[in-house]
PDB file of N, CA and C in Angstrom:
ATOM      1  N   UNK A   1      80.149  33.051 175.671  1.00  0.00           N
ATOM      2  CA  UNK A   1      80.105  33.278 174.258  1.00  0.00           C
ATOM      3  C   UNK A   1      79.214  32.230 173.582  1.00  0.00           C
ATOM      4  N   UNK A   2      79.021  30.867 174.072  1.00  0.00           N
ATOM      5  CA  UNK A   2      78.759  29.836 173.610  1.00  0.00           C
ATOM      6  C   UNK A   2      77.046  30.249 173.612  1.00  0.00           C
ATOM      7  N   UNK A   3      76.488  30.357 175.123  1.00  0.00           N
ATOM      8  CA  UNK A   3      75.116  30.838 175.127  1.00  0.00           C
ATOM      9  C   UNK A   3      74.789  31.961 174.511  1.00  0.00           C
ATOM     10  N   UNK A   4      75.350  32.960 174.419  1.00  0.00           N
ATOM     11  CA  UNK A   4      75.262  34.080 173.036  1.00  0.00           C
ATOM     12  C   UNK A   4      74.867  33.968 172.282  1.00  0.00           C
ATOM     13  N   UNK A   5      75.710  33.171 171.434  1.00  0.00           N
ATOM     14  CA  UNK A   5      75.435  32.506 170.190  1.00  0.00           C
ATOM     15  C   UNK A   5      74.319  31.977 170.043  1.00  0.00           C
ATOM     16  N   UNK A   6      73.628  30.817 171.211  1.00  0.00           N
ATOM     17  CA  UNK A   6      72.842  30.132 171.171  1.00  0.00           C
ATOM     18  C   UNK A   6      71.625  30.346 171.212  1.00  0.00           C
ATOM     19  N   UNK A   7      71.852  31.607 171.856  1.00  0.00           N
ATOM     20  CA  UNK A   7      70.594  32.615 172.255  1.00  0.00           C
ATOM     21  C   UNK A   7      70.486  33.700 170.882  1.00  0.00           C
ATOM     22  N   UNK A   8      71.278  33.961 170.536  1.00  0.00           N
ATOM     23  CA  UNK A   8      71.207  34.635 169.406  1.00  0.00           C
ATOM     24  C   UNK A   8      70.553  33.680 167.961  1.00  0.00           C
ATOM     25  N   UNK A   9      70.874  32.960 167.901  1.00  0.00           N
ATOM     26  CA  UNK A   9      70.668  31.460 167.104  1.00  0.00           C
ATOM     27  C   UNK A   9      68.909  31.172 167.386  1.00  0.00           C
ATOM     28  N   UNK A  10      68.629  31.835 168.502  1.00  0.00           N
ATOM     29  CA  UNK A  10      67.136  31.074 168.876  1.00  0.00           C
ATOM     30  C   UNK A  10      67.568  29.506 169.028  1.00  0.00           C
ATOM     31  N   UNK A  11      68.389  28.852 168.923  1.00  0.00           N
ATOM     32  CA  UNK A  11      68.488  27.379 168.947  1.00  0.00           C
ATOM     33  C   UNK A  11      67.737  26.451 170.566  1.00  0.00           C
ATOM     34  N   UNK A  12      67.007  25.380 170.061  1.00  0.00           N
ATOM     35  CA  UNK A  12      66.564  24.976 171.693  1.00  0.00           C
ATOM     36  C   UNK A  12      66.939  23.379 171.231  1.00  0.00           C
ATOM     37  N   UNK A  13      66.611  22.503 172.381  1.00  0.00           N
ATOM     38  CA  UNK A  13      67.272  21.370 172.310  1.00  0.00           C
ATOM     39  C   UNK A  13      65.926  20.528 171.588  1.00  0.00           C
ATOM     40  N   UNK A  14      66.531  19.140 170.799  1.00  0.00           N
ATOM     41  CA  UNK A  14      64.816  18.442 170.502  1.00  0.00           C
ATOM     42  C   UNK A  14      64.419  17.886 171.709  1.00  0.00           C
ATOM     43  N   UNK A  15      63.229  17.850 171.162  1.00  0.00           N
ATOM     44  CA  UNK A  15      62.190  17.290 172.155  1.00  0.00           C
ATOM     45  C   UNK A  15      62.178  16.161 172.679  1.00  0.00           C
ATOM     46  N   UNK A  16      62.805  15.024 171.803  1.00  0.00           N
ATOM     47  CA  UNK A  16      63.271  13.711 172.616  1.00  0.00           C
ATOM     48  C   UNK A  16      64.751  13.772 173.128  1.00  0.00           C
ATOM     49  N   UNK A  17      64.694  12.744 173.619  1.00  0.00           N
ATOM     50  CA  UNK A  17      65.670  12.518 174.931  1.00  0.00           C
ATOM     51  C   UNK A  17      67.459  12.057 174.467  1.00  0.00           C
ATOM     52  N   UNK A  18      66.667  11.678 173.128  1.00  0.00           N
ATOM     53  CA  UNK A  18      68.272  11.160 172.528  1.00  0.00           C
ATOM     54  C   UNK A  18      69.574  11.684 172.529  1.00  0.00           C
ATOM     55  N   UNK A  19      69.920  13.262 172.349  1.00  0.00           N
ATOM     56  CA  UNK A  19      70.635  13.775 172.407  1.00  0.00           C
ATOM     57  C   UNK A  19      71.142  13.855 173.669  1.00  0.00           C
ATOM     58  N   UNK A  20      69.905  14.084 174.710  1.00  0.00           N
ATOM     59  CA  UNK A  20      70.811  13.982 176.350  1.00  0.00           C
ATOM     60  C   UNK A  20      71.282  12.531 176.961  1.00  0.00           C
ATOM     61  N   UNK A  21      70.453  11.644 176.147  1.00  0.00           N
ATOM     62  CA  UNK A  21      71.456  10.169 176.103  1.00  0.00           C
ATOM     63  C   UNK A  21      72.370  10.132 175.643  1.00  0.00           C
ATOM     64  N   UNK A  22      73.030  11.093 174.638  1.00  0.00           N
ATOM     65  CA  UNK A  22      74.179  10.609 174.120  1.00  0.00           C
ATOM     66  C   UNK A  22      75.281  11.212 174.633  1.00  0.00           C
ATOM     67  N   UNK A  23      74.834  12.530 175.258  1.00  0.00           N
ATOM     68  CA  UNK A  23      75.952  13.241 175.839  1.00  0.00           C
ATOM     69  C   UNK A  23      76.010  12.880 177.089  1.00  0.00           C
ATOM     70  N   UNK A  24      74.950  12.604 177.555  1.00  0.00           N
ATOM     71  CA  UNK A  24      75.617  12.035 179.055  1.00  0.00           C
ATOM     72  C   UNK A  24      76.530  10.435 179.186  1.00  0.00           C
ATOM     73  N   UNK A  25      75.903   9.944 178.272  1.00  0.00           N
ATOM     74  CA  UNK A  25      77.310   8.633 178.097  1.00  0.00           C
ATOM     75  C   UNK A  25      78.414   9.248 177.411  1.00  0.00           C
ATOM     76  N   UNK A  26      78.724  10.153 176.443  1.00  0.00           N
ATOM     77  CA  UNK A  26      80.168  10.515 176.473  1.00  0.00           C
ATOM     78  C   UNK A  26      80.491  11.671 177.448  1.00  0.00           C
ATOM     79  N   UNK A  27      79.825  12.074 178.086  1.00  0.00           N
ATOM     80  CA  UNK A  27      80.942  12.822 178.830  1.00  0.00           C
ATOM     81  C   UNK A  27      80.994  12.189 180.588  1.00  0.00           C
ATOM     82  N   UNK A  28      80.377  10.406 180.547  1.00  0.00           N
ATOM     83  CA  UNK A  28      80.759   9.514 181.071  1.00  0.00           C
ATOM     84  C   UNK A  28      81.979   9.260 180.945  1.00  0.00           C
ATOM     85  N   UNK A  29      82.268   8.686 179.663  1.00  0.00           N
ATOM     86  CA  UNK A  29      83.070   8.575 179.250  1.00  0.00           C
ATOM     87  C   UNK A  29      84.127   9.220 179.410  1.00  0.00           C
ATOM     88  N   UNK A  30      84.277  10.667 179.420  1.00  0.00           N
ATOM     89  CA  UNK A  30      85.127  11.436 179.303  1.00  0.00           C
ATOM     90  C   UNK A  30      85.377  11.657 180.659  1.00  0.00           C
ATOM     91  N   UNK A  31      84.512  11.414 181.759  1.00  0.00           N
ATOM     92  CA  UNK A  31      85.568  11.533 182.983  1.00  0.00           C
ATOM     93  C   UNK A  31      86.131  10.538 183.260  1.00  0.00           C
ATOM     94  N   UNK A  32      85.848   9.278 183.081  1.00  0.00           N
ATOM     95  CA  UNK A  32      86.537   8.033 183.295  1.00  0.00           C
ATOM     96  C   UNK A  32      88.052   7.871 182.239  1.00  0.00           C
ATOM     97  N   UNK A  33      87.973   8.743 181.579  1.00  0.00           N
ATOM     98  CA  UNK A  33      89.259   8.918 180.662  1.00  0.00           C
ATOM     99  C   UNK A  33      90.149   9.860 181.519  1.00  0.00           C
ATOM    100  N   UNK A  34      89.194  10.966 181.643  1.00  0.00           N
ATOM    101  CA  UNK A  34      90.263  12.139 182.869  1.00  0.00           C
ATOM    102  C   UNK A  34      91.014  10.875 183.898  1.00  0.00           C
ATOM    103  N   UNK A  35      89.936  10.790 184.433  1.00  0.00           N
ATOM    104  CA  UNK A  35      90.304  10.006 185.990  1.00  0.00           C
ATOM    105  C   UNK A  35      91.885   9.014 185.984  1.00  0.00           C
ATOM    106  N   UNK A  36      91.693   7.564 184.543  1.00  0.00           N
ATOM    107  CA  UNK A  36      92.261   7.393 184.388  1.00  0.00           C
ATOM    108  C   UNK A  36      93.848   7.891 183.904  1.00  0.00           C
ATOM    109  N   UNK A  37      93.752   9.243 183.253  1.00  0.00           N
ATOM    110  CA  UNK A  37      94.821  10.023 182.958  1.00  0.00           C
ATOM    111  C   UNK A  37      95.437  10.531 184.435  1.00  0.00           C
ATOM    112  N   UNK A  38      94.894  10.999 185.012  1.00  0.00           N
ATOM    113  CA  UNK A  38      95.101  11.770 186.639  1.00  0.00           C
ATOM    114  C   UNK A  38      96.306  10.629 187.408  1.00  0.00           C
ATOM    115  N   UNK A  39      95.463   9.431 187.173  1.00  0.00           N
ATOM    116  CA  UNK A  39      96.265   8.211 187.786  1.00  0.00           C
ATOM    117  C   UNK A  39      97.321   7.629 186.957  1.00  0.00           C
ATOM    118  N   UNK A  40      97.317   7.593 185.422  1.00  0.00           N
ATOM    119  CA  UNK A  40      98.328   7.397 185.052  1.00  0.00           C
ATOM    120  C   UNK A  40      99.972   8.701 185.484  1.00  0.00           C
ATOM    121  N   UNK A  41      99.491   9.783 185.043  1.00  0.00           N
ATOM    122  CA  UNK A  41     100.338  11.054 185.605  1.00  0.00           C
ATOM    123  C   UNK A  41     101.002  10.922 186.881  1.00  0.00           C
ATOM    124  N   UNK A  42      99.911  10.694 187.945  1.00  0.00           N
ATOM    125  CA  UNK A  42     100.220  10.711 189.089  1.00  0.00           C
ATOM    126  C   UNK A  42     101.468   9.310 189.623  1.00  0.00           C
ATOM    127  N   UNK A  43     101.303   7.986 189.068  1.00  0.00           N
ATOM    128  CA  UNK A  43     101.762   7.112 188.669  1.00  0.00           C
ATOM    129  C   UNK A  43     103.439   7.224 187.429  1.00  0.00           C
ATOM    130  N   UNK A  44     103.135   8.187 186.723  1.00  0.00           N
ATOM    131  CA  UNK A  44     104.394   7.999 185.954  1.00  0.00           C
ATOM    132  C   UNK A  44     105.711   8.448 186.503  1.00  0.00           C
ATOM    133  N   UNK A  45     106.646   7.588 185.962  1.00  0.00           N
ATOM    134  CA  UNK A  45     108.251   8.165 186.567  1.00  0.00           C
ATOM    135  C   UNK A  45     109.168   7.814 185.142  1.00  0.00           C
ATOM    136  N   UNK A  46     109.416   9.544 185.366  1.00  0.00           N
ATOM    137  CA  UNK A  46     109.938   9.889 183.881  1.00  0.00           C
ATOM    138  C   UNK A  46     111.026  11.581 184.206  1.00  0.00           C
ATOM    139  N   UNK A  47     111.598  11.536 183.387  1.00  0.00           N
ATOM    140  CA  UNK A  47     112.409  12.987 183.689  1.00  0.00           C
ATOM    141  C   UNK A  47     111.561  14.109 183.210  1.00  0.00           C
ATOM    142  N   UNK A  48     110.666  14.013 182.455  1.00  0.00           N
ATOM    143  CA  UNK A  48     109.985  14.982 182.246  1.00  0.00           C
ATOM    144  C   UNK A  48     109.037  15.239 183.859  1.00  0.00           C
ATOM    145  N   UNK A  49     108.305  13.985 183.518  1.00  0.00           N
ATOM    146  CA  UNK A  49     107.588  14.274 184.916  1.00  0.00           C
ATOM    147  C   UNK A  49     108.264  14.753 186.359  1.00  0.00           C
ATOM    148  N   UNK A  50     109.420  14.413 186.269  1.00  0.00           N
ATOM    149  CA  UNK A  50     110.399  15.128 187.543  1.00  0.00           C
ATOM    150  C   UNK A  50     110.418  16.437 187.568  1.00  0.00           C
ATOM    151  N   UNK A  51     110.252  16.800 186.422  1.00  0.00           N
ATOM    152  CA  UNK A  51     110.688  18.246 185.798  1.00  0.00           C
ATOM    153  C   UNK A  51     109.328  19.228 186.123  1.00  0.00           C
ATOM    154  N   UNK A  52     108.510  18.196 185.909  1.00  0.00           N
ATOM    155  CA  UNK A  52     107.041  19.109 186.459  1.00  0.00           C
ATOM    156  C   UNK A  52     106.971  18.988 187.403  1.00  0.00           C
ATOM    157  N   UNK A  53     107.202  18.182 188.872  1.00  0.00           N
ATOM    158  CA  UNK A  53     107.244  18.152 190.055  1.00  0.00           C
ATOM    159  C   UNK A  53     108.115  19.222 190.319  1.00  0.00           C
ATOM    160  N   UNK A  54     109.416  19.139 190.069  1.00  0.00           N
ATOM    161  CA  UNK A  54     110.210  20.381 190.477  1.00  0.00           C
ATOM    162  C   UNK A  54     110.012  21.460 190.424  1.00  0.00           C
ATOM    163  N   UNK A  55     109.304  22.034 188.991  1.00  0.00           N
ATOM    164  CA  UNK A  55     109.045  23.007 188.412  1.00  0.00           C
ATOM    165  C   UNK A  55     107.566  23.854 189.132  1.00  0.00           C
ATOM    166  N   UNK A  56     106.925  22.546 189.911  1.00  0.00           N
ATOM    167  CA  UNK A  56     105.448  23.422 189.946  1.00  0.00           C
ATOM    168  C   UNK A  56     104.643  23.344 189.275  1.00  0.00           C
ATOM    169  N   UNK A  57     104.918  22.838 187.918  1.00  0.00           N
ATOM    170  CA  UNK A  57     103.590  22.635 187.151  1.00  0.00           C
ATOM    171  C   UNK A  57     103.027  21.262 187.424  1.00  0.00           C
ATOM    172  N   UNK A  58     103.041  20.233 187.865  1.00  0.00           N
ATOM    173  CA  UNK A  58     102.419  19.197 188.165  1.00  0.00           C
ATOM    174  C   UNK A  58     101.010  19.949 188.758  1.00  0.00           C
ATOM    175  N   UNK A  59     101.480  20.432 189.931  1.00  0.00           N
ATOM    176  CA  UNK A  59     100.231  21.507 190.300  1.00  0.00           C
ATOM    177  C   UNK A  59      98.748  21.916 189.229  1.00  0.00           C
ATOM    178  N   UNK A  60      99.045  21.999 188.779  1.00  0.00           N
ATOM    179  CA  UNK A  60      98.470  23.435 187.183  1.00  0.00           C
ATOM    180  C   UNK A  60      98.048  22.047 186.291  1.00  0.00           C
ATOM    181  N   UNK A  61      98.906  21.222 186.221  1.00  0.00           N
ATOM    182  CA  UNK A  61      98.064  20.053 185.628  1.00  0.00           C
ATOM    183  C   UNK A  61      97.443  19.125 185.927  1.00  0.00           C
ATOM    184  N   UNK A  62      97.870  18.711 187.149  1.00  0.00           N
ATOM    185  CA  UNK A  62      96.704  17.809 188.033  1.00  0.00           C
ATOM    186  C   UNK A  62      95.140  18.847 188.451  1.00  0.00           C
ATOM    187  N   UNK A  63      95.654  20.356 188.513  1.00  0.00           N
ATOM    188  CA  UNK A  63      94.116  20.722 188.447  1.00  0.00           C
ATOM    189  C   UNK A  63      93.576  21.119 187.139  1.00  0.00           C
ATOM    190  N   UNK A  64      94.082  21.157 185.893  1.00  0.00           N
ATOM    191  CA  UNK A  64      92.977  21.178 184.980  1.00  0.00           C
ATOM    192  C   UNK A  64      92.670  19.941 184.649  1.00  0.00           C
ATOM    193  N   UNK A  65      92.913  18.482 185.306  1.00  0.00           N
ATOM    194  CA  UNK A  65      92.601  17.617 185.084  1.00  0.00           C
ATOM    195  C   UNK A  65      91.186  17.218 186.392  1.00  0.00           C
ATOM    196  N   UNK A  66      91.504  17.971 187.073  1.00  0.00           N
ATOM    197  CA  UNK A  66      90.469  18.008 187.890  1.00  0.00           C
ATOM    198  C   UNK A  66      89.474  19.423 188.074  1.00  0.00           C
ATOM    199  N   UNK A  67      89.487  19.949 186.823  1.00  0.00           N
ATOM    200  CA  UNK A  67      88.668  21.069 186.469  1.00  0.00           C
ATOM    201  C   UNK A  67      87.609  20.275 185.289  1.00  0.00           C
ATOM    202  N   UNK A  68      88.814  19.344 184.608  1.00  0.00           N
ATOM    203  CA  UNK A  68      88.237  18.220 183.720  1.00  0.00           C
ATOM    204  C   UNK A  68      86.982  17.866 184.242  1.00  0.00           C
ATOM    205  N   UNK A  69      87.320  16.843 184.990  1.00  0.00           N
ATOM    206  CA  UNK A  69      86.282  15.889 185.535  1.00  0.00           C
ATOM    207  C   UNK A  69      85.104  16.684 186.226  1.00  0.00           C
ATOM    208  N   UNK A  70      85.555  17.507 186.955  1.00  0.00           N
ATOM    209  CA  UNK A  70      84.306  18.550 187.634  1.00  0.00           C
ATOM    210  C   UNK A  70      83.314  19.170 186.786  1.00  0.00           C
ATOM    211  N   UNK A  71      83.472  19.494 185.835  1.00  0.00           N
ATOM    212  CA  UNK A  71      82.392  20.039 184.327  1.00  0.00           C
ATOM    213  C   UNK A  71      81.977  18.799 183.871  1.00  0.00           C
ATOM    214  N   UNK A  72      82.801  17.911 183.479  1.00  0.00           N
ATOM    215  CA  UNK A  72      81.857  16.744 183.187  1.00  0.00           C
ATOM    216  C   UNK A  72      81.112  16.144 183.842  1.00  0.00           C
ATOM    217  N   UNK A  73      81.486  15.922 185.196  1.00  0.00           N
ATOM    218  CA  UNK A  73      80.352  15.393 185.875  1.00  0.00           C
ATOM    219  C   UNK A  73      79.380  16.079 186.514  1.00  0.00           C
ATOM    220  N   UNK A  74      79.310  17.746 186.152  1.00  0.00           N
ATOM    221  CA  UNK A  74      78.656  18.653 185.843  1.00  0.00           C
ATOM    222  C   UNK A  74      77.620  18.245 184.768  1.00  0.00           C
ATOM    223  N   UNK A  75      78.359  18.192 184.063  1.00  0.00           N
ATOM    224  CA  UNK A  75      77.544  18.534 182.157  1.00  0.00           C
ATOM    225  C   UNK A  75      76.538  16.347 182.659  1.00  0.00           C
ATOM    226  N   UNK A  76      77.107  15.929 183.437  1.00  0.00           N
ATOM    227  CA  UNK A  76      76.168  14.640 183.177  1.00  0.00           C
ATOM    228  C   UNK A  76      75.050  14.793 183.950  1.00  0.00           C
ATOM    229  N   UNK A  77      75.262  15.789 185.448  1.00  0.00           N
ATOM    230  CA  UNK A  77      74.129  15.723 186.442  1.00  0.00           C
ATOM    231  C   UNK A  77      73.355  16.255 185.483  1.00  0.00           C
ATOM    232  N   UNK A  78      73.512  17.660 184.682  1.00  0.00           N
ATOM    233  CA  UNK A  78      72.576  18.443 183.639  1.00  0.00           C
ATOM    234  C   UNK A  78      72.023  17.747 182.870  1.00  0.00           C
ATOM    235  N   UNK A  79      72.143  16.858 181.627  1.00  0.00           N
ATOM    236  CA  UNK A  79      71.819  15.830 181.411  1.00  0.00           C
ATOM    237  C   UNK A  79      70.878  14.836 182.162  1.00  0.00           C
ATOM    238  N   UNK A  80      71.461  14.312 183.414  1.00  0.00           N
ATOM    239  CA  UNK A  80      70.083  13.282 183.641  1.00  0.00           C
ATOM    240  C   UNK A  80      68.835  14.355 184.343  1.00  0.00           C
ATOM    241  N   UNK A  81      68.797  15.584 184.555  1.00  0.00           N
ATOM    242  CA  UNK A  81      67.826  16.700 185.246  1.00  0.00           C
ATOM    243  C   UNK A  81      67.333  17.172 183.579  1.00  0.00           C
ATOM    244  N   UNK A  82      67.883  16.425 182.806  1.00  0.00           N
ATOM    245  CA  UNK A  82      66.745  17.258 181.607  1.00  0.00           C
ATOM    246  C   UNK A  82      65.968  15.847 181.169  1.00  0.00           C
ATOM    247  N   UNK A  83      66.027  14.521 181.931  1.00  0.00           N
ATOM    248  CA  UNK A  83      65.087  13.733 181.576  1.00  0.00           C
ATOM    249  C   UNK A  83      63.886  13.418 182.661  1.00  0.00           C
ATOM    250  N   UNK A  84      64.127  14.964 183.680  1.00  0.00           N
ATOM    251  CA  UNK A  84      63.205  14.766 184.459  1.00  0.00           C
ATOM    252  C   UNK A  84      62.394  16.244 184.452  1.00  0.00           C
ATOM    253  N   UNK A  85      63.242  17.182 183.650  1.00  0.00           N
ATOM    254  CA  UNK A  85      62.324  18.763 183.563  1.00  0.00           C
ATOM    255  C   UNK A  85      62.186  19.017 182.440  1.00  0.00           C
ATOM    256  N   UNK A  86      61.650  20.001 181.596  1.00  0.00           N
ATOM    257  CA  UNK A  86      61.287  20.206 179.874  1.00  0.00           C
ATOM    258  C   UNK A  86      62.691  20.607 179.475  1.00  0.00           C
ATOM    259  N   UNK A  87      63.643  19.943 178.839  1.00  0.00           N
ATOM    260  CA  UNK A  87      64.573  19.862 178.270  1.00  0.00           C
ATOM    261  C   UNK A  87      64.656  20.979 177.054  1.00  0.00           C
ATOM    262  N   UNK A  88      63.789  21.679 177.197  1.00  0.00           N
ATOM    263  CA  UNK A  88      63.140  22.526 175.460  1.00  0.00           C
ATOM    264  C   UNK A  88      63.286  23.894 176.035  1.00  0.00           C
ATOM    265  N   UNK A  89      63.124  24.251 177.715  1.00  0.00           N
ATOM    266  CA  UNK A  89      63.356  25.693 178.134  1.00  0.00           C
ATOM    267  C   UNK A  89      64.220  26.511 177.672  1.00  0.00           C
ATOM    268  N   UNK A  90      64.342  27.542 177.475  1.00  0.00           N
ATOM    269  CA  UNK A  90      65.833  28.328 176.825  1.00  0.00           C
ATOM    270  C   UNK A  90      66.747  28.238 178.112  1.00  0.00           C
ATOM    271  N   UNK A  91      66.041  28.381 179.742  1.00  0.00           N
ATOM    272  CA  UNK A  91      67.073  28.627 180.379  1.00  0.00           C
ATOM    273  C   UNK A  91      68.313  27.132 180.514  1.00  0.00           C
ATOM    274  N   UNK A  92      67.361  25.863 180.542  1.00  0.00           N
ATOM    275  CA  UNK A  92      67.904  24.265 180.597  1.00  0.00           C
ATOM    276  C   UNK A  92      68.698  24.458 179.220  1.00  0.00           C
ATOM    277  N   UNK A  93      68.013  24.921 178.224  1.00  0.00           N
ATOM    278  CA  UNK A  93      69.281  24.641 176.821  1.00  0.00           C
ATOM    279  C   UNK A  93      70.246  25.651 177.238  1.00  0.00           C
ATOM    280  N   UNK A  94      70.079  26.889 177.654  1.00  0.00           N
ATOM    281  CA  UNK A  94      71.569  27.737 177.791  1.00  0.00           C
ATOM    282  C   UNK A  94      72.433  26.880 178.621  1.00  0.00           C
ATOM    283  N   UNK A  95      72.143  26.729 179.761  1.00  0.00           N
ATOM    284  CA  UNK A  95      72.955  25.794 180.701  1.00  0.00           C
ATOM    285  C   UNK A  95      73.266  24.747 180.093  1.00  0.00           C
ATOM    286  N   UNK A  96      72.810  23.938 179.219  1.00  0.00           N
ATOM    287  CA  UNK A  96      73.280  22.809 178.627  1.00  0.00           C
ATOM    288  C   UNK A  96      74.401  23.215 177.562  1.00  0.00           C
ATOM    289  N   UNK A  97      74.053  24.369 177.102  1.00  0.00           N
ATOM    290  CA  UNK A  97      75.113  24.541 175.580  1.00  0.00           C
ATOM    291  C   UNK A  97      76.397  24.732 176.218  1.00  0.00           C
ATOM    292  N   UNK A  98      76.532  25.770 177.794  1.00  0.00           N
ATOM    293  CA  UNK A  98      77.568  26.258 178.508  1.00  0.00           C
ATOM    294  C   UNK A  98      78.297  25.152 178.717  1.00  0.00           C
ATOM    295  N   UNK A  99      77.616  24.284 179.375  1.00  0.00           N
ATOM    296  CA  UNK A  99      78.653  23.194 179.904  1.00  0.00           C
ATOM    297  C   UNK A  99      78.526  22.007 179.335  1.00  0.00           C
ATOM    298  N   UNK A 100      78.348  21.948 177.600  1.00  0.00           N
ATOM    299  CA  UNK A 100      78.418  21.095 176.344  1.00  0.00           C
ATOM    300  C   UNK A 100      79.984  21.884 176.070  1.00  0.00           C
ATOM    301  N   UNK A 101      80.172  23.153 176.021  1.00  0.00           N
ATOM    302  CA  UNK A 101      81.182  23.663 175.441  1.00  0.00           C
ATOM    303  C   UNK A 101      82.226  23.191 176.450  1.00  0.00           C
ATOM    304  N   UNK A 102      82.110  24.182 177.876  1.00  0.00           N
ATOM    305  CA  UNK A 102      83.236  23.778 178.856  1.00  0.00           C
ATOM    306  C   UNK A 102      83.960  22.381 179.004  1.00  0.00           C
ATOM    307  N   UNK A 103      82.799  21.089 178.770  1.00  0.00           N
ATOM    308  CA  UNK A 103      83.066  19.850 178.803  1.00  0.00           C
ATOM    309  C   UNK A 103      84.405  19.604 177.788  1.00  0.00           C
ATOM    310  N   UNK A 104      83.783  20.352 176.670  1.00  0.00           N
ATOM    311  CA  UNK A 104      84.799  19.505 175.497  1.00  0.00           C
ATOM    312  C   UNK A 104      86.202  20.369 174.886  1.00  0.00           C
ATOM    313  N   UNK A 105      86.097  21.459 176.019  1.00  0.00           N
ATOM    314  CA  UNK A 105      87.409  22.347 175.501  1.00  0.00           C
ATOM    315  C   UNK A 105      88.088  22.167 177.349  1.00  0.00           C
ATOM    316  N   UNK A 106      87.637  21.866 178.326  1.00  0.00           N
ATOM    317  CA  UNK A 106      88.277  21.181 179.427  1.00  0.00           C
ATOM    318  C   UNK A 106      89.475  20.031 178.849  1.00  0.00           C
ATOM    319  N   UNK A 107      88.579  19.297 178.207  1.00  0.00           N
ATOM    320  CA  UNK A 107      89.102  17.573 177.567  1.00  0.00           C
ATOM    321  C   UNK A 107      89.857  17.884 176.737  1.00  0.00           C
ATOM    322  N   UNK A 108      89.875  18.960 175.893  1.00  0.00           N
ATOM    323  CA  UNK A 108      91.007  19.283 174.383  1.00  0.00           C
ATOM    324  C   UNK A 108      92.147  19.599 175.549  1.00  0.00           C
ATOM    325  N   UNK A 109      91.692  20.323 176.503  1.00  0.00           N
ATOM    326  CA  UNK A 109      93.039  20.989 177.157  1.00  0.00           C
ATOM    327  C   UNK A 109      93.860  20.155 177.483  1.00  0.00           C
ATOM    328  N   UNK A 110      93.448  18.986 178.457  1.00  0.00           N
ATOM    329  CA  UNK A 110      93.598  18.144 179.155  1.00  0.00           C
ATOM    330  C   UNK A 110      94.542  17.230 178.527  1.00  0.00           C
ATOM    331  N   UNK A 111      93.447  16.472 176.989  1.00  0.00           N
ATOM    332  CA  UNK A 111      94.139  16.008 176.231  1.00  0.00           C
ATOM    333  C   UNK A 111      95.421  16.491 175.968  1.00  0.00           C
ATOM    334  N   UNK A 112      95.177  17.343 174.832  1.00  0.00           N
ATOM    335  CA  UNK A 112      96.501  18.249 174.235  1.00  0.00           C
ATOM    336  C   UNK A 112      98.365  18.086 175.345  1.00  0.00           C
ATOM    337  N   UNK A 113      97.571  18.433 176.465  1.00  0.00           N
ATOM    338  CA  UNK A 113      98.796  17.916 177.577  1.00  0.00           C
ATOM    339  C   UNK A 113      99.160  17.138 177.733  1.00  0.00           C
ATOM    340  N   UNK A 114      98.345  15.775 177.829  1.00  0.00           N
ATOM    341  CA  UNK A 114      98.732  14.875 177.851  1.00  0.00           C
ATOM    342  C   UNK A 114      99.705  14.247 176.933  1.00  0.00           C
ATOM    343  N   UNK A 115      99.135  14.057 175.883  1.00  0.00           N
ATOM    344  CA  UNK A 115      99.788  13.836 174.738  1.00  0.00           C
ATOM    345  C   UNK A 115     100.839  14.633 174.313  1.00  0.00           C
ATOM    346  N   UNK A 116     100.860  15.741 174.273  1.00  0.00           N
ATOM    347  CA  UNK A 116     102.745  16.272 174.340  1.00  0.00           C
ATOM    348  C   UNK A 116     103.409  15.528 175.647  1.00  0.00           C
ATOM    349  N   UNK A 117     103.093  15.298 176.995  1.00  0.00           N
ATOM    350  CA  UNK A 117     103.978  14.414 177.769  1.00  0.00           C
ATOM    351  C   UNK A 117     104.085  13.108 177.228  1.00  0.00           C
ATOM    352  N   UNK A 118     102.689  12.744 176.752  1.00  0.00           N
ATOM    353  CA  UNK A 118     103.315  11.255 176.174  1.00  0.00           C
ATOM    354  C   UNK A 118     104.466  11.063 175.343  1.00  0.00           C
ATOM    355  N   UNK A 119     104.385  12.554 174.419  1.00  0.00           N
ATOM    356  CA  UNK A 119     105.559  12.250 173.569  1.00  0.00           C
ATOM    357  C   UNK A 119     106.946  12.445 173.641  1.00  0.00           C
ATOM    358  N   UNK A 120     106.759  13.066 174.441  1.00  0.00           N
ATOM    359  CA  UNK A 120     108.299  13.379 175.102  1.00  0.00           C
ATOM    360  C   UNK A 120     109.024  12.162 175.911  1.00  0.00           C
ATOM    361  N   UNK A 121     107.727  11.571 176.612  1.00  0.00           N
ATOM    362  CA  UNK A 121     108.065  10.610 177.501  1.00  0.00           C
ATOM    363  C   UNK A 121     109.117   9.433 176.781  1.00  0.00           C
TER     364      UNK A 121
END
């Protein structure tokens, strides 16, 4: 839907590099946040967290936390390959918008979970 749009939009990326500098340091960022979450989870002892071990969902959340990190460090290889090919192609911007989106609705997911366990915790 995201490239749709984008393609529908005519939208292409600018011509300097800044923008793929900035997203590839946050969605640096953003796997080193997954990662650290993965290990805190994996690490916590709590009745909730018992409750997801028992239940099966530990499963389901340790992999969208590792669906997390896999798009992002996706969306960064894409990123440093657009400071070595014309970053301005429609096909490099579709692929970039796809996994600009996946990156940051992976991380809402991710987040969002987290943080209701935190609060329960």
């Amino acid at each position: 839907m995201a490239f749709y749009f984008w393609s529908l939009l005519n939208i292409s990326l600018p011509k300097n590099d800044s923008l793929l500098s900035s997203t590839l340091g946050v969605s640096g960022v953003l796997v080193g946040f997954l990662a650290t979450s993965k290990a805190i989870l994996i690490a916590m002892n709590s009745k909730i967290i018992d409750d997801l071990r028992s239940s099966g969902y530990m499963l389901f959340l340790v992999s969208y936390i590792g669906q997390a990190i896999w798009i992002n460090l996706t969306f960064c290889t894409i990123n440093v390959i657009g400071f070595f090919q014309d970053h301005t192609q429609p096909w490099y911007s579709g692929i970039w918008i796809v996994l600009a989106v996946g990156s940051l609705l992976s991380f809402m997911r991710v987040a969002d979970t987290m943080l209701a366990i935190f609060r329960h915790h």
